[in-house]
PDB file of N, CA and C in Angstrom:
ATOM      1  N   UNK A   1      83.862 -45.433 116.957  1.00  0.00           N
ATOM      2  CA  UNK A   1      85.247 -45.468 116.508  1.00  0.00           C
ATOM      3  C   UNK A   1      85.285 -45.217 115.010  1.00  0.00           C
ATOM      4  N   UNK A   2      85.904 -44.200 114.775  1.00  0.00           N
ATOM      5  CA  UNK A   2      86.364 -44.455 113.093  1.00  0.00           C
ATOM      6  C   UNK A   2      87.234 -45.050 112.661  1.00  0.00           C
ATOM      7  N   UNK A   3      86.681 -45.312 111.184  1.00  0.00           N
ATOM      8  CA  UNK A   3      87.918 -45.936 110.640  1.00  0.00           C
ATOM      9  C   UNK A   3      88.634 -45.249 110.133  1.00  0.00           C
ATOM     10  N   UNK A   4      89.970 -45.859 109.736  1.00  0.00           N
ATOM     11  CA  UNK A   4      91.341 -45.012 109.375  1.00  0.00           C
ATOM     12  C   UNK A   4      91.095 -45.000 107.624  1.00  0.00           C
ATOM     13  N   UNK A   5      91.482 -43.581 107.066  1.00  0.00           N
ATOM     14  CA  UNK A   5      91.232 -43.686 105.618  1.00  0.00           C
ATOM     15  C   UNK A   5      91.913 -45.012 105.348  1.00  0.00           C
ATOM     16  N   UNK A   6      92.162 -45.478 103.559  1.00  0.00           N
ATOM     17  CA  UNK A   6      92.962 -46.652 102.919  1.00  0.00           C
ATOM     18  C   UNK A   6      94.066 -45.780 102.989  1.00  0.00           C
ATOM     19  N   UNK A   7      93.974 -44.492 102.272  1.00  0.00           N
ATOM     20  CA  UNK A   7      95.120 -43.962 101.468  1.00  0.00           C
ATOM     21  C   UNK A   7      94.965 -42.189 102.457  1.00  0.00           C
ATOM     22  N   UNK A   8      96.155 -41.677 102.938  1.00  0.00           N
ATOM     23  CA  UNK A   8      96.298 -40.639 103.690  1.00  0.00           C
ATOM     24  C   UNK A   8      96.080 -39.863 102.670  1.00  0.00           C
ATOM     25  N   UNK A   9      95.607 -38.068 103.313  1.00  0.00           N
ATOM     26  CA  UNK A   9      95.422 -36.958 102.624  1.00  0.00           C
ATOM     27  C   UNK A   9      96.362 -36.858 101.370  1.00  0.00           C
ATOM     28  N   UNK A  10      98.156 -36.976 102.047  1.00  0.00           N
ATOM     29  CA  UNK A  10      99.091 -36.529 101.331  1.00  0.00           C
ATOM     30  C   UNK A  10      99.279 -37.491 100.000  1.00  0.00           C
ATOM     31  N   UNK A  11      98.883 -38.862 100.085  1.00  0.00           N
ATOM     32  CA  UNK A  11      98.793 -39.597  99.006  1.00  0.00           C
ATOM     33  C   UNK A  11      97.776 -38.953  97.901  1.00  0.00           C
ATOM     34  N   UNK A  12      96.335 -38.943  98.390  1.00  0.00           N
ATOM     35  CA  UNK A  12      95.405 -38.288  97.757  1.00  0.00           C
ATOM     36  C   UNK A  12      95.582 -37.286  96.920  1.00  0.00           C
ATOM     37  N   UNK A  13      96.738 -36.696  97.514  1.00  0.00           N
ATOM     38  CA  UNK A  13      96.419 -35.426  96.780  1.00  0.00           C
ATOM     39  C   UNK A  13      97.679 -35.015  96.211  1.00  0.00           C
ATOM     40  N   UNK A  14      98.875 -36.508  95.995  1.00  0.00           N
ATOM     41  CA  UNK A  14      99.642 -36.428  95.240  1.00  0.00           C
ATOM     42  C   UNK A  14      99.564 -36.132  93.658  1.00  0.00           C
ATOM     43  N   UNK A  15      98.820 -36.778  93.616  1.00  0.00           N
ATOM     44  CA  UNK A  15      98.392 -36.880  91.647  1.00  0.00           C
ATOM     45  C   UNK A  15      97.941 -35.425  91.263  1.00  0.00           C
ATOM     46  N   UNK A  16      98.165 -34.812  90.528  1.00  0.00           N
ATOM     47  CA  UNK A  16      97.730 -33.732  89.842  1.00  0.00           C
ATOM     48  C   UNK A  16      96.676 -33.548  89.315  1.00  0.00           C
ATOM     49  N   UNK A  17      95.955 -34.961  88.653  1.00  0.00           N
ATOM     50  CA  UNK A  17      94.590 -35.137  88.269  1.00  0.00           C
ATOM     51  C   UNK A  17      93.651 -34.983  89.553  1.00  0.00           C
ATOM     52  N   UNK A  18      93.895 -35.637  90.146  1.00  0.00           N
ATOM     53  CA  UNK A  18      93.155 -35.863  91.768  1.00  0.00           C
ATOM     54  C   UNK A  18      93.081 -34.217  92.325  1.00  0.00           C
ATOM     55  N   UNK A  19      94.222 -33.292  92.382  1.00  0.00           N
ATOM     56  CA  UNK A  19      94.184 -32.161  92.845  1.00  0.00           C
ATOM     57  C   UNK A  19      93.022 -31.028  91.900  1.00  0.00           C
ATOM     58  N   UNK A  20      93.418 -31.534  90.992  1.00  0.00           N
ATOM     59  CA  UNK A  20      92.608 -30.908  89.708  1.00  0.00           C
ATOM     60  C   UNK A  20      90.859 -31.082  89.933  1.00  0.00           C
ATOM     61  N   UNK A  21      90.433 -32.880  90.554  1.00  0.00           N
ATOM     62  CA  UNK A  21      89.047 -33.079  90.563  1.00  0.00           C
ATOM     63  C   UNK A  21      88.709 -32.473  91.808  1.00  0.00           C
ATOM     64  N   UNK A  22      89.847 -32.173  92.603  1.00  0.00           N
ATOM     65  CA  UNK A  22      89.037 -31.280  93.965  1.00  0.00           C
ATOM     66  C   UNK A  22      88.974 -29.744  94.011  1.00  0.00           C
ATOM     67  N   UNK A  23      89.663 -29.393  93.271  1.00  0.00           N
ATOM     68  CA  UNK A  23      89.345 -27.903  92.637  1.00  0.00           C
ATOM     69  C   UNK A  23      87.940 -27.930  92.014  1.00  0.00           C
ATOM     70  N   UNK A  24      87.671 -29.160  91.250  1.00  0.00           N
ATOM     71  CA  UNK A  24      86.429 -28.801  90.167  1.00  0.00           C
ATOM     72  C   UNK A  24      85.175 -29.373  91.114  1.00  0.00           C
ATOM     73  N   UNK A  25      85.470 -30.439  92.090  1.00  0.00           N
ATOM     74  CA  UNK A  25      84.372 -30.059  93.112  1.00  0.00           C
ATOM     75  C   UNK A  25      84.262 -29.595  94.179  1.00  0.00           C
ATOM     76  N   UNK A  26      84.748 -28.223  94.291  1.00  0.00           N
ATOM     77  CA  UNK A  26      84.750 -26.895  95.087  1.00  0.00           C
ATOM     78  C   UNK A  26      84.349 -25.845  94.610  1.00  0.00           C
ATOM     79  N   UNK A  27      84.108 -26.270  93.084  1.00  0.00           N
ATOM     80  CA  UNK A  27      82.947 -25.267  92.830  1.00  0.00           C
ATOM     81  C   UNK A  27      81.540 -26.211  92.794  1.00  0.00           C
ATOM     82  N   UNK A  28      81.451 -27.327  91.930  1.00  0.00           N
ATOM     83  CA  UNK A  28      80.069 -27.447  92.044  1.00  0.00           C
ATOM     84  C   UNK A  28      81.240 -29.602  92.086  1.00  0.00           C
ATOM     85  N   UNK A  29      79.265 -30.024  93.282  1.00  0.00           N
ATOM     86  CA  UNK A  29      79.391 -31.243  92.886  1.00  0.00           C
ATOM     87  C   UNK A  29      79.103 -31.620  91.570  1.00  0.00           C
ATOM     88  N   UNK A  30      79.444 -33.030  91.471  1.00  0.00           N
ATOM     89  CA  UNK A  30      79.303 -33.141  89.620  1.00  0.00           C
ATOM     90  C   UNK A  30      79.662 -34.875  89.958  1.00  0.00           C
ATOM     91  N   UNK A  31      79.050 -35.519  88.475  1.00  0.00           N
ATOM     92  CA  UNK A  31      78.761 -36.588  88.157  1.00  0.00           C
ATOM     93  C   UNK A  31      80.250 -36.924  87.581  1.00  0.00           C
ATOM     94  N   UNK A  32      80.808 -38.498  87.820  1.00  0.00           N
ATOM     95  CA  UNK A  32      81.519 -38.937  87.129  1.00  0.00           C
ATOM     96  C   UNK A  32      81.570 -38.114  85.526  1.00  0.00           C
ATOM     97  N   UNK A  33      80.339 -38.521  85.256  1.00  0.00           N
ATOM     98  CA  UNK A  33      80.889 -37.747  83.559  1.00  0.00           C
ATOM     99  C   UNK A  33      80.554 -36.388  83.169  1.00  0.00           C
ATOM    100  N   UNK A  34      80.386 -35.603  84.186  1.00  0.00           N
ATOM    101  CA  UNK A  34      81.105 -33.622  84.034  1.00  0.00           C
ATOM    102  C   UNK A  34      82.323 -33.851  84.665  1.00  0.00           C
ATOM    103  N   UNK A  35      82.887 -34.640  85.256  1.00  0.00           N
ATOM    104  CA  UNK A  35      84.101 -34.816  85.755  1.00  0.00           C
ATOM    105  C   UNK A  35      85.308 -35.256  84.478  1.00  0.00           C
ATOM    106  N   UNK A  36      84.895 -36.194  84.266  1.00  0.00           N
ATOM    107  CA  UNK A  36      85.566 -36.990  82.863  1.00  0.00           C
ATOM    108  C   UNK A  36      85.628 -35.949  82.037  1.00  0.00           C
ATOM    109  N   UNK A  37      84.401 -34.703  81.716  1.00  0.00           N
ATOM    110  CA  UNK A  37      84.918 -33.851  80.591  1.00  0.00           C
ATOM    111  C   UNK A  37      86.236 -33.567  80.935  1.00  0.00           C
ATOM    112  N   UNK A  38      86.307 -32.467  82.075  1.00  0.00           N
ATOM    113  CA  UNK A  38      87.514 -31.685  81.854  1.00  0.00           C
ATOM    114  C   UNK A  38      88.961 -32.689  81.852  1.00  0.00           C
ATOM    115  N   UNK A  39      88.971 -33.690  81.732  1.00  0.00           N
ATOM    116  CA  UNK A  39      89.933 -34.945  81.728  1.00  0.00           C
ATOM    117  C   UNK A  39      90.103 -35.709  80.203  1.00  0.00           C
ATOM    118  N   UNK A  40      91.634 -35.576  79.912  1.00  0.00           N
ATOM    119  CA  UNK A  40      91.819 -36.550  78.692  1.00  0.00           C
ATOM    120  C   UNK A  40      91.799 -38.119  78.993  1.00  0.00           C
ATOM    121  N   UNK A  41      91.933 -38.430  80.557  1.00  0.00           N
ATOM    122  CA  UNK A  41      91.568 -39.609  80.355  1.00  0.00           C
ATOM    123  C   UNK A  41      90.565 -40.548  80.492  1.00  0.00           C
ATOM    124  N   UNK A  42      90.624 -41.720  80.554  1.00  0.00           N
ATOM    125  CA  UNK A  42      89.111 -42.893  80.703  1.00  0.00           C
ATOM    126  C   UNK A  42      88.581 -42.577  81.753  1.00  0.00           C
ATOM    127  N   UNK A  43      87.399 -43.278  81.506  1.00  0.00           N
ATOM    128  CA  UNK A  43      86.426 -43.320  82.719  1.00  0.00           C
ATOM    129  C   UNK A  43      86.564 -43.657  83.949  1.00  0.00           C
ATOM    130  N   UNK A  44      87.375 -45.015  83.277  1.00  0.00           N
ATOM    131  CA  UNK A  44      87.881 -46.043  84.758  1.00  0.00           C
ATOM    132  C   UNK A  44      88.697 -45.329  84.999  1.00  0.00           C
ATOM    133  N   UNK A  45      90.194 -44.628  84.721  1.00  0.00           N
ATOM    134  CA  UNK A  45      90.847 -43.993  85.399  1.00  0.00           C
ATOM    135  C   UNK A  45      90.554 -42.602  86.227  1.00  0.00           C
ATOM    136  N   UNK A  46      89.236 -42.269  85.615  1.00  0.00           N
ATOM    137  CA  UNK A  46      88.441 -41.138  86.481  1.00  0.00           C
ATOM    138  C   UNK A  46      87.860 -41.540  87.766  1.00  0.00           C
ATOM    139  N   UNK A  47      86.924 -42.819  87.878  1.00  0.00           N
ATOM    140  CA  UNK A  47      86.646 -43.635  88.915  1.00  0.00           C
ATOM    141  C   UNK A  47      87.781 -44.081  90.047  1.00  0.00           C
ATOM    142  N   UNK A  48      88.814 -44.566  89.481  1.00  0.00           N
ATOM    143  CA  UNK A  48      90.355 -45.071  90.824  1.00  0.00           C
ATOM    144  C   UNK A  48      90.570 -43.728  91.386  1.00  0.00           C
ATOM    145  N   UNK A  49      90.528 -42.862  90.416  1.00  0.00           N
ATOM    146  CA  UNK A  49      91.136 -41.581  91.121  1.00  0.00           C
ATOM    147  C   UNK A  49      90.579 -40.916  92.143  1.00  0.00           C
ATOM    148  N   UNK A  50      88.764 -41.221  91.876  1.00  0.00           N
ATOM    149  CA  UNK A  50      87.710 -40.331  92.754  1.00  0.00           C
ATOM    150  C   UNK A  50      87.817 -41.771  93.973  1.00  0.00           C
ATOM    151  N   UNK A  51      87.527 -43.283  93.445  1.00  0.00           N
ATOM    152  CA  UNK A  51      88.155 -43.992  94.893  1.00  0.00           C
ATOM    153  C   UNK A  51      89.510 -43.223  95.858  1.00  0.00           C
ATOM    154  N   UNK A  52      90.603 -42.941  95.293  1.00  0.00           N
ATOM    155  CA  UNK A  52      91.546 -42.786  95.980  1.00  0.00           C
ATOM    156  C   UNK A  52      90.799 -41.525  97.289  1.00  0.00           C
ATOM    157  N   UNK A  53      90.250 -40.340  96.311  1.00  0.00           N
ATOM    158  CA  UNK A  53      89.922 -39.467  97.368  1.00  0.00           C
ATOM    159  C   UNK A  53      88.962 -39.775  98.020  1.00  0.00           C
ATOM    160  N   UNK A  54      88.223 -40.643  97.878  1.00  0.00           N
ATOM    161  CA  UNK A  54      86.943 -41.222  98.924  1.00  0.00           C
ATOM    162  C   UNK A  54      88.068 -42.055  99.600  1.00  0.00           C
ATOM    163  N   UNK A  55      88.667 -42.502  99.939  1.00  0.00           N
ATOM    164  CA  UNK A  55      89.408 -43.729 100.614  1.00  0.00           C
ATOM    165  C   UNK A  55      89.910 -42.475 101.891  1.00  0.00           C
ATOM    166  N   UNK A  56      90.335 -41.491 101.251  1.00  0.00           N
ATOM    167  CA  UNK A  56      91.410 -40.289 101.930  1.00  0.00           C
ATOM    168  C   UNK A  56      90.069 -39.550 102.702  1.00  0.00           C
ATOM    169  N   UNK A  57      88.642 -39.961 102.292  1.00  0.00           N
ATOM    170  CA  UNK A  57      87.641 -39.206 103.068  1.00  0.00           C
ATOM    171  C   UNK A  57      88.077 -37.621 102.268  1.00  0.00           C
ATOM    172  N   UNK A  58      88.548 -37.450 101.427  1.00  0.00           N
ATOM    173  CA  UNK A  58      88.331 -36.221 100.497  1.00  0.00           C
ATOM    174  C   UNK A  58      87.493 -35.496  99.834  1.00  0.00           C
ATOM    175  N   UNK A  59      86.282 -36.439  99.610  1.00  0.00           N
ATOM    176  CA  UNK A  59      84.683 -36.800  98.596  1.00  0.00           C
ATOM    177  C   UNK A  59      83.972 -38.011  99.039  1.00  0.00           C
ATOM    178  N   UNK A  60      82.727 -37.125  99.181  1.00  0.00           N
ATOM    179  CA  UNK A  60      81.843 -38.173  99.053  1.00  0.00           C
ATOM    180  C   UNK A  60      80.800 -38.550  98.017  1.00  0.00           C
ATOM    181  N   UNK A  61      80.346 -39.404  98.021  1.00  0.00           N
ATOM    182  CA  UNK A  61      79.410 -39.899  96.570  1.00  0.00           C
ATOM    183  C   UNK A  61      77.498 -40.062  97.192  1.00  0.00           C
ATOM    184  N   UNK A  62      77.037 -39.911  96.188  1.00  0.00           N
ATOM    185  CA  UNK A  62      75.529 -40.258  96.139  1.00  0.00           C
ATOM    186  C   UNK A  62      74.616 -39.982  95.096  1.00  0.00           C
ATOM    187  N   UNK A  63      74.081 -41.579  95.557  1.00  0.00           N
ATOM    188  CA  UNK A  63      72.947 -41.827  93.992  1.00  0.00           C
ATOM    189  C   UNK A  63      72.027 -40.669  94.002  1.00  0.00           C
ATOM    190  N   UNK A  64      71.911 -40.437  92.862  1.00  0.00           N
ATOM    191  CA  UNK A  64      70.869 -39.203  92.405  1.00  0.00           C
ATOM    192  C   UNK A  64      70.383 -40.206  91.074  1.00  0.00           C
ATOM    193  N   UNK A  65      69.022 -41.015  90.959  1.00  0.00           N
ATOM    194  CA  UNK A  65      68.951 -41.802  89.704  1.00  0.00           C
ATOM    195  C   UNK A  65      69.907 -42.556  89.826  1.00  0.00           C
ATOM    196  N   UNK A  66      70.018 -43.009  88.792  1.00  0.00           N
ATOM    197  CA  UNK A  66      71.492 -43.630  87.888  1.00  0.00           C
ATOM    198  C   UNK A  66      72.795 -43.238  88.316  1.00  0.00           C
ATOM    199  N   UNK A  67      73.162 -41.843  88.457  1.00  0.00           N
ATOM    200  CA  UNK A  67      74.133 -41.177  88.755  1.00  0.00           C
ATOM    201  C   UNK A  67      74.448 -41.373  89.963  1.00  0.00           C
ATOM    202  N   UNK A  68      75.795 -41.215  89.898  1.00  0.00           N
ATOM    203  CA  UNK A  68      76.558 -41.493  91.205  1.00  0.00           C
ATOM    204  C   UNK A  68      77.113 -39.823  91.367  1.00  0.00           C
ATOM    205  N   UNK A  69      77.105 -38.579  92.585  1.00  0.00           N
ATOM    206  CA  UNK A  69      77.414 -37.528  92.273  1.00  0.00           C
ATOM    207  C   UNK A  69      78.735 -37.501  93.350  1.00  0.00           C
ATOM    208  N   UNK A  70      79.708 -36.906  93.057  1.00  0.00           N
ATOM    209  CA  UNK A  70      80.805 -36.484  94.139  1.00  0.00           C
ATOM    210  C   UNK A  70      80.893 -34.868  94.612  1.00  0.00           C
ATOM    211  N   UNK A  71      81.059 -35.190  96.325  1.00  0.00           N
ATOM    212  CA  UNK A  71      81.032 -33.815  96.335  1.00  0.00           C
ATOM    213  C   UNK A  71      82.630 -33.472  97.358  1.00  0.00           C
ATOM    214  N   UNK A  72      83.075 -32.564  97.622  1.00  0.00           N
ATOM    215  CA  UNK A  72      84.066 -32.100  98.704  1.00  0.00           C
ATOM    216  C   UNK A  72      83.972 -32.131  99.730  1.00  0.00           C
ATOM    217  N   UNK A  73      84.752 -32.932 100.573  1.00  0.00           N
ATOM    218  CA  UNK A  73      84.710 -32.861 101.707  1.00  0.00           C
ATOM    219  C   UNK A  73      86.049 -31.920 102.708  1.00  0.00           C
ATOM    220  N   UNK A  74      85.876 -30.956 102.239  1.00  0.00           N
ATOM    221  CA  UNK A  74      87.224 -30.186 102.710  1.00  0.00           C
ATOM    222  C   UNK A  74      87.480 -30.440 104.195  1.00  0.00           C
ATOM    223  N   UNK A  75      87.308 -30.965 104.655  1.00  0.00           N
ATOM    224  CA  UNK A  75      87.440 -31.033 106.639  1.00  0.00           C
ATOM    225  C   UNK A  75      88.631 -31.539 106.491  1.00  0.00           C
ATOM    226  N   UNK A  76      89.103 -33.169 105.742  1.00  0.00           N
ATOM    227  CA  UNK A  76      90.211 -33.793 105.284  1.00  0.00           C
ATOM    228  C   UNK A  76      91.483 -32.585 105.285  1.00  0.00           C
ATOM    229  N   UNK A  77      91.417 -31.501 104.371  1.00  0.00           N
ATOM    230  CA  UNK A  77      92.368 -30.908 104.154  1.00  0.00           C
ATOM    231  C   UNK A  77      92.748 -29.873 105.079  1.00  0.00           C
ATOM    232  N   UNK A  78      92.612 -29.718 106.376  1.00  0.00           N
ATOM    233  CA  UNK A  78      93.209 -29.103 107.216  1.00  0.00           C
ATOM    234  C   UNK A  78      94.164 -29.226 108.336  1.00  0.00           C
ATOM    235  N   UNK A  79      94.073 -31.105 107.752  1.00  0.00           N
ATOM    236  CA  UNK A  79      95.708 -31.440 108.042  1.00  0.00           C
ATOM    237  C   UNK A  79      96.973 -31.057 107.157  1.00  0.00           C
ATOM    238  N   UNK A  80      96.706 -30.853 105.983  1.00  0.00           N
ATOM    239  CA  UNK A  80      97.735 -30.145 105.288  1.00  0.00           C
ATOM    240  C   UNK A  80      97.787 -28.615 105.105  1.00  0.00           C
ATOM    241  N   UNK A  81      96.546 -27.851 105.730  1.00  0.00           N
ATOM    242  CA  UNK A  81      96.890 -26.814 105.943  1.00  0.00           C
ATOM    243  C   UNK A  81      97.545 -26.629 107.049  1.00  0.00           C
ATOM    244  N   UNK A  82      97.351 -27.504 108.302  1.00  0.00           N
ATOM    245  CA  UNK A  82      98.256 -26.922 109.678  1.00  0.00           C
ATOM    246  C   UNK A  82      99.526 -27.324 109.125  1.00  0.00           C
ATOM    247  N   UNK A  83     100.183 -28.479 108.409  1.00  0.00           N
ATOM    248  CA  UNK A  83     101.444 -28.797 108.350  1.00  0.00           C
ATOM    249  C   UNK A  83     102.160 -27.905 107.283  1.00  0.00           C
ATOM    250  N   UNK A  84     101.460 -27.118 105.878  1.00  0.00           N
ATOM    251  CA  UNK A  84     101.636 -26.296 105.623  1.00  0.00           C
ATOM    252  C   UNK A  84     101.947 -24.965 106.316  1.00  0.00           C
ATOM    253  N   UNK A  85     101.206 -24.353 107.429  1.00  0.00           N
ATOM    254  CA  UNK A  85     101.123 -23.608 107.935  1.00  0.00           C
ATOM    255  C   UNK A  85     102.590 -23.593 109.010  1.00  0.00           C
ATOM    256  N   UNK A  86     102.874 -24.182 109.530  1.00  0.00           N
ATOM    257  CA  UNK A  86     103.979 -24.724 110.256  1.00  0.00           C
ATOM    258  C   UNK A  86     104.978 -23.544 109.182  1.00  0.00           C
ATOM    259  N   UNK A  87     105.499 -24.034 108.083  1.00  0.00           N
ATOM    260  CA  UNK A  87     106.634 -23.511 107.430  1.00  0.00           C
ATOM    261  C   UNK A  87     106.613 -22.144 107.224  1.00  0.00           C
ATOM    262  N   UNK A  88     105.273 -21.524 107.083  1.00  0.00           N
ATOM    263  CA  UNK A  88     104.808 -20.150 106.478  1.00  0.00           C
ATOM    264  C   UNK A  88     105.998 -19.055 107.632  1.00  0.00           C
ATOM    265  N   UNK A  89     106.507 -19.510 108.935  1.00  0.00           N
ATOM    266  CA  UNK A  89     107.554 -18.781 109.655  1.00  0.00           C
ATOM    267  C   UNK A  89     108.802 -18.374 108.635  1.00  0.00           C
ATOM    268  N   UNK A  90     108.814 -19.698 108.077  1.00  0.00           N
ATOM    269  CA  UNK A  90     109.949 -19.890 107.467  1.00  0.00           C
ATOM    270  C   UNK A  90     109.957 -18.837 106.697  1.00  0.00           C
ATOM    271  N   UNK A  91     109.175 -18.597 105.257  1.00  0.00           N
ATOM    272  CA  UNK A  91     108.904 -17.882 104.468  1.00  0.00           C
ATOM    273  C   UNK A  91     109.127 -16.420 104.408  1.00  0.00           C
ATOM    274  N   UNK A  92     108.280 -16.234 105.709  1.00  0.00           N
ATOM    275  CA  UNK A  92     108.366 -14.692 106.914  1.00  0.00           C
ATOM    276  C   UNK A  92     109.293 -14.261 106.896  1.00  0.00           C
ATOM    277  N   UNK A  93     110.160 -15.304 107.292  1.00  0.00           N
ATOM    278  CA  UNK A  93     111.681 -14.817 107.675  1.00  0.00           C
ATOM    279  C   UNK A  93     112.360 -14.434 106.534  1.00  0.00           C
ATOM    280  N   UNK A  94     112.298 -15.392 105.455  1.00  0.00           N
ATOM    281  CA  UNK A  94     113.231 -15.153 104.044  1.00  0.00           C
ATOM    282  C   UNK A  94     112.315 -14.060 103.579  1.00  0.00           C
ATOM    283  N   UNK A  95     111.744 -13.139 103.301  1.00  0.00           N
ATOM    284  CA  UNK A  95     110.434 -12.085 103.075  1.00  0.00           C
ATOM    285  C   UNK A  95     110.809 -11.252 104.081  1.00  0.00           C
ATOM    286  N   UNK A  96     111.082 -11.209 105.120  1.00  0.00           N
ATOM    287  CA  UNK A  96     111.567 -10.035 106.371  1.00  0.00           C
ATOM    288  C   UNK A  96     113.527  -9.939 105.921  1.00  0.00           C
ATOM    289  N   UNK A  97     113.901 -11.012 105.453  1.00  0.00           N
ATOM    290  CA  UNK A  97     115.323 -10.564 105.088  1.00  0.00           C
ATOM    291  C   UNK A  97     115.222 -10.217 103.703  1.00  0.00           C
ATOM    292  N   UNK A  98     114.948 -10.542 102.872  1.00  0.00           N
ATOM    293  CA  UNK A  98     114.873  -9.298 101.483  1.00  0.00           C
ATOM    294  C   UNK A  98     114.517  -7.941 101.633  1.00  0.00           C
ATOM    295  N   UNK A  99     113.448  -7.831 102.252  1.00  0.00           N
ATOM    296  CA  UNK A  99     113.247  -6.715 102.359  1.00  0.00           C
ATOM    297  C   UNK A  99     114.088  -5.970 103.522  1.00  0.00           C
ATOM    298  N   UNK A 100     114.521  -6.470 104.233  1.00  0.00           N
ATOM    299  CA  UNK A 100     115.834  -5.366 104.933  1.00  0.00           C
ATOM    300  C   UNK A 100     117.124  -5.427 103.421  1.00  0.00           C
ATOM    301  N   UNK A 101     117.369  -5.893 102.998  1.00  0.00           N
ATOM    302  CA  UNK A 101     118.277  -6.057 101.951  1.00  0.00           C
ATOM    303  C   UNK A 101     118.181  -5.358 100.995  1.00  0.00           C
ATOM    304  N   UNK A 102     116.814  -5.162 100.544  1.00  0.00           N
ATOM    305  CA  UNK A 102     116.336  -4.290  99.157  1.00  0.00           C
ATOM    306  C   UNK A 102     116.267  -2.995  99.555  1.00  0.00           C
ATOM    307  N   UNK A 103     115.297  -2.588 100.820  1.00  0.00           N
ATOM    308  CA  UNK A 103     115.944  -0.945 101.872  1.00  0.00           C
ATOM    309  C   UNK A 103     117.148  -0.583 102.112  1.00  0.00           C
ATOM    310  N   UNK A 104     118.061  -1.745 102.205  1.00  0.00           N
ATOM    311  CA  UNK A 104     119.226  -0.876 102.578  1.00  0.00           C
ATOM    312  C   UNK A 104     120.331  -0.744 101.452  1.00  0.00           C
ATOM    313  N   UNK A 105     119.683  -1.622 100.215  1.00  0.00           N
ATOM    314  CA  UNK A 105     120.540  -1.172  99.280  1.00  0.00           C
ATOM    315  C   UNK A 105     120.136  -0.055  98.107  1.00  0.00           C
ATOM    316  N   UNK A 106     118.700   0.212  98.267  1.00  0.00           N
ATOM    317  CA  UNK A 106     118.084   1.006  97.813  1.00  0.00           C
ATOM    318  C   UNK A 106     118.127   2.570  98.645  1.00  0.00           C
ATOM    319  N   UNK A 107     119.278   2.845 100.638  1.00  0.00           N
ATOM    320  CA  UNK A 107     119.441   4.145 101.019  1.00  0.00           C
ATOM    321  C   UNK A 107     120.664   4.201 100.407  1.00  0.00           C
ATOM    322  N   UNK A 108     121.623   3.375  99.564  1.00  0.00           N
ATOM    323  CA  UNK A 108     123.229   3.357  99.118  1.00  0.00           C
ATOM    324  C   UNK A 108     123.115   3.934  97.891  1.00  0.00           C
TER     325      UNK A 108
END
């Protein structure tokens, strides 16, 4: 049986910082402090943030030495791609009506 994250995807990946540390480990895993560079803020607030996405099962962590390393766990995010994906009709449609709109005012 699994357990249920603390904090859902969509929480996780409310914060902008949080969206920001899963961009930067999707290119490479990295240590709390290559993480903290690209960040103006503290440490500890670098740590709650990487909890939040471990809670969401977003990242996972492991000792290397001393170091604690985080890496991506993208599997998490393909619940917000299907619910994303859902609307993309929508889009279609407003994108299939401009462009009848822009053709037919562009044969006038």
């Amino acid at each position: 049986m699994s357990v249920a994250p603390k904090h859902d995807v969509y929480q996780a990946i409310a914060d902008s910082s949080r969206r920001e540390m899963l961009m930067l480990l999707a290119k490479n895993d990295a240590s709390i402090k290559e993480i903290s560079e690209h960040f103006s803020i503290s440490r500890t607030a670098i740590v709650k943030h990487l909890n939040v996405l471990s809670d969401a099962n977003l990242v996972s962590d492991r000792k290397s030495g001393r170091k604690k390393i985080y890496s991506l766990q993208p599997e998490q995010l393909s619940e917000v791609k299907e619910w994303v994906s859902y609307f993309e009709q929508f889009w279609d449609n407003k994108i299939s009506m401009l462009r009848h709109l822009v053709e037919s005012n562009s044969e006038e």
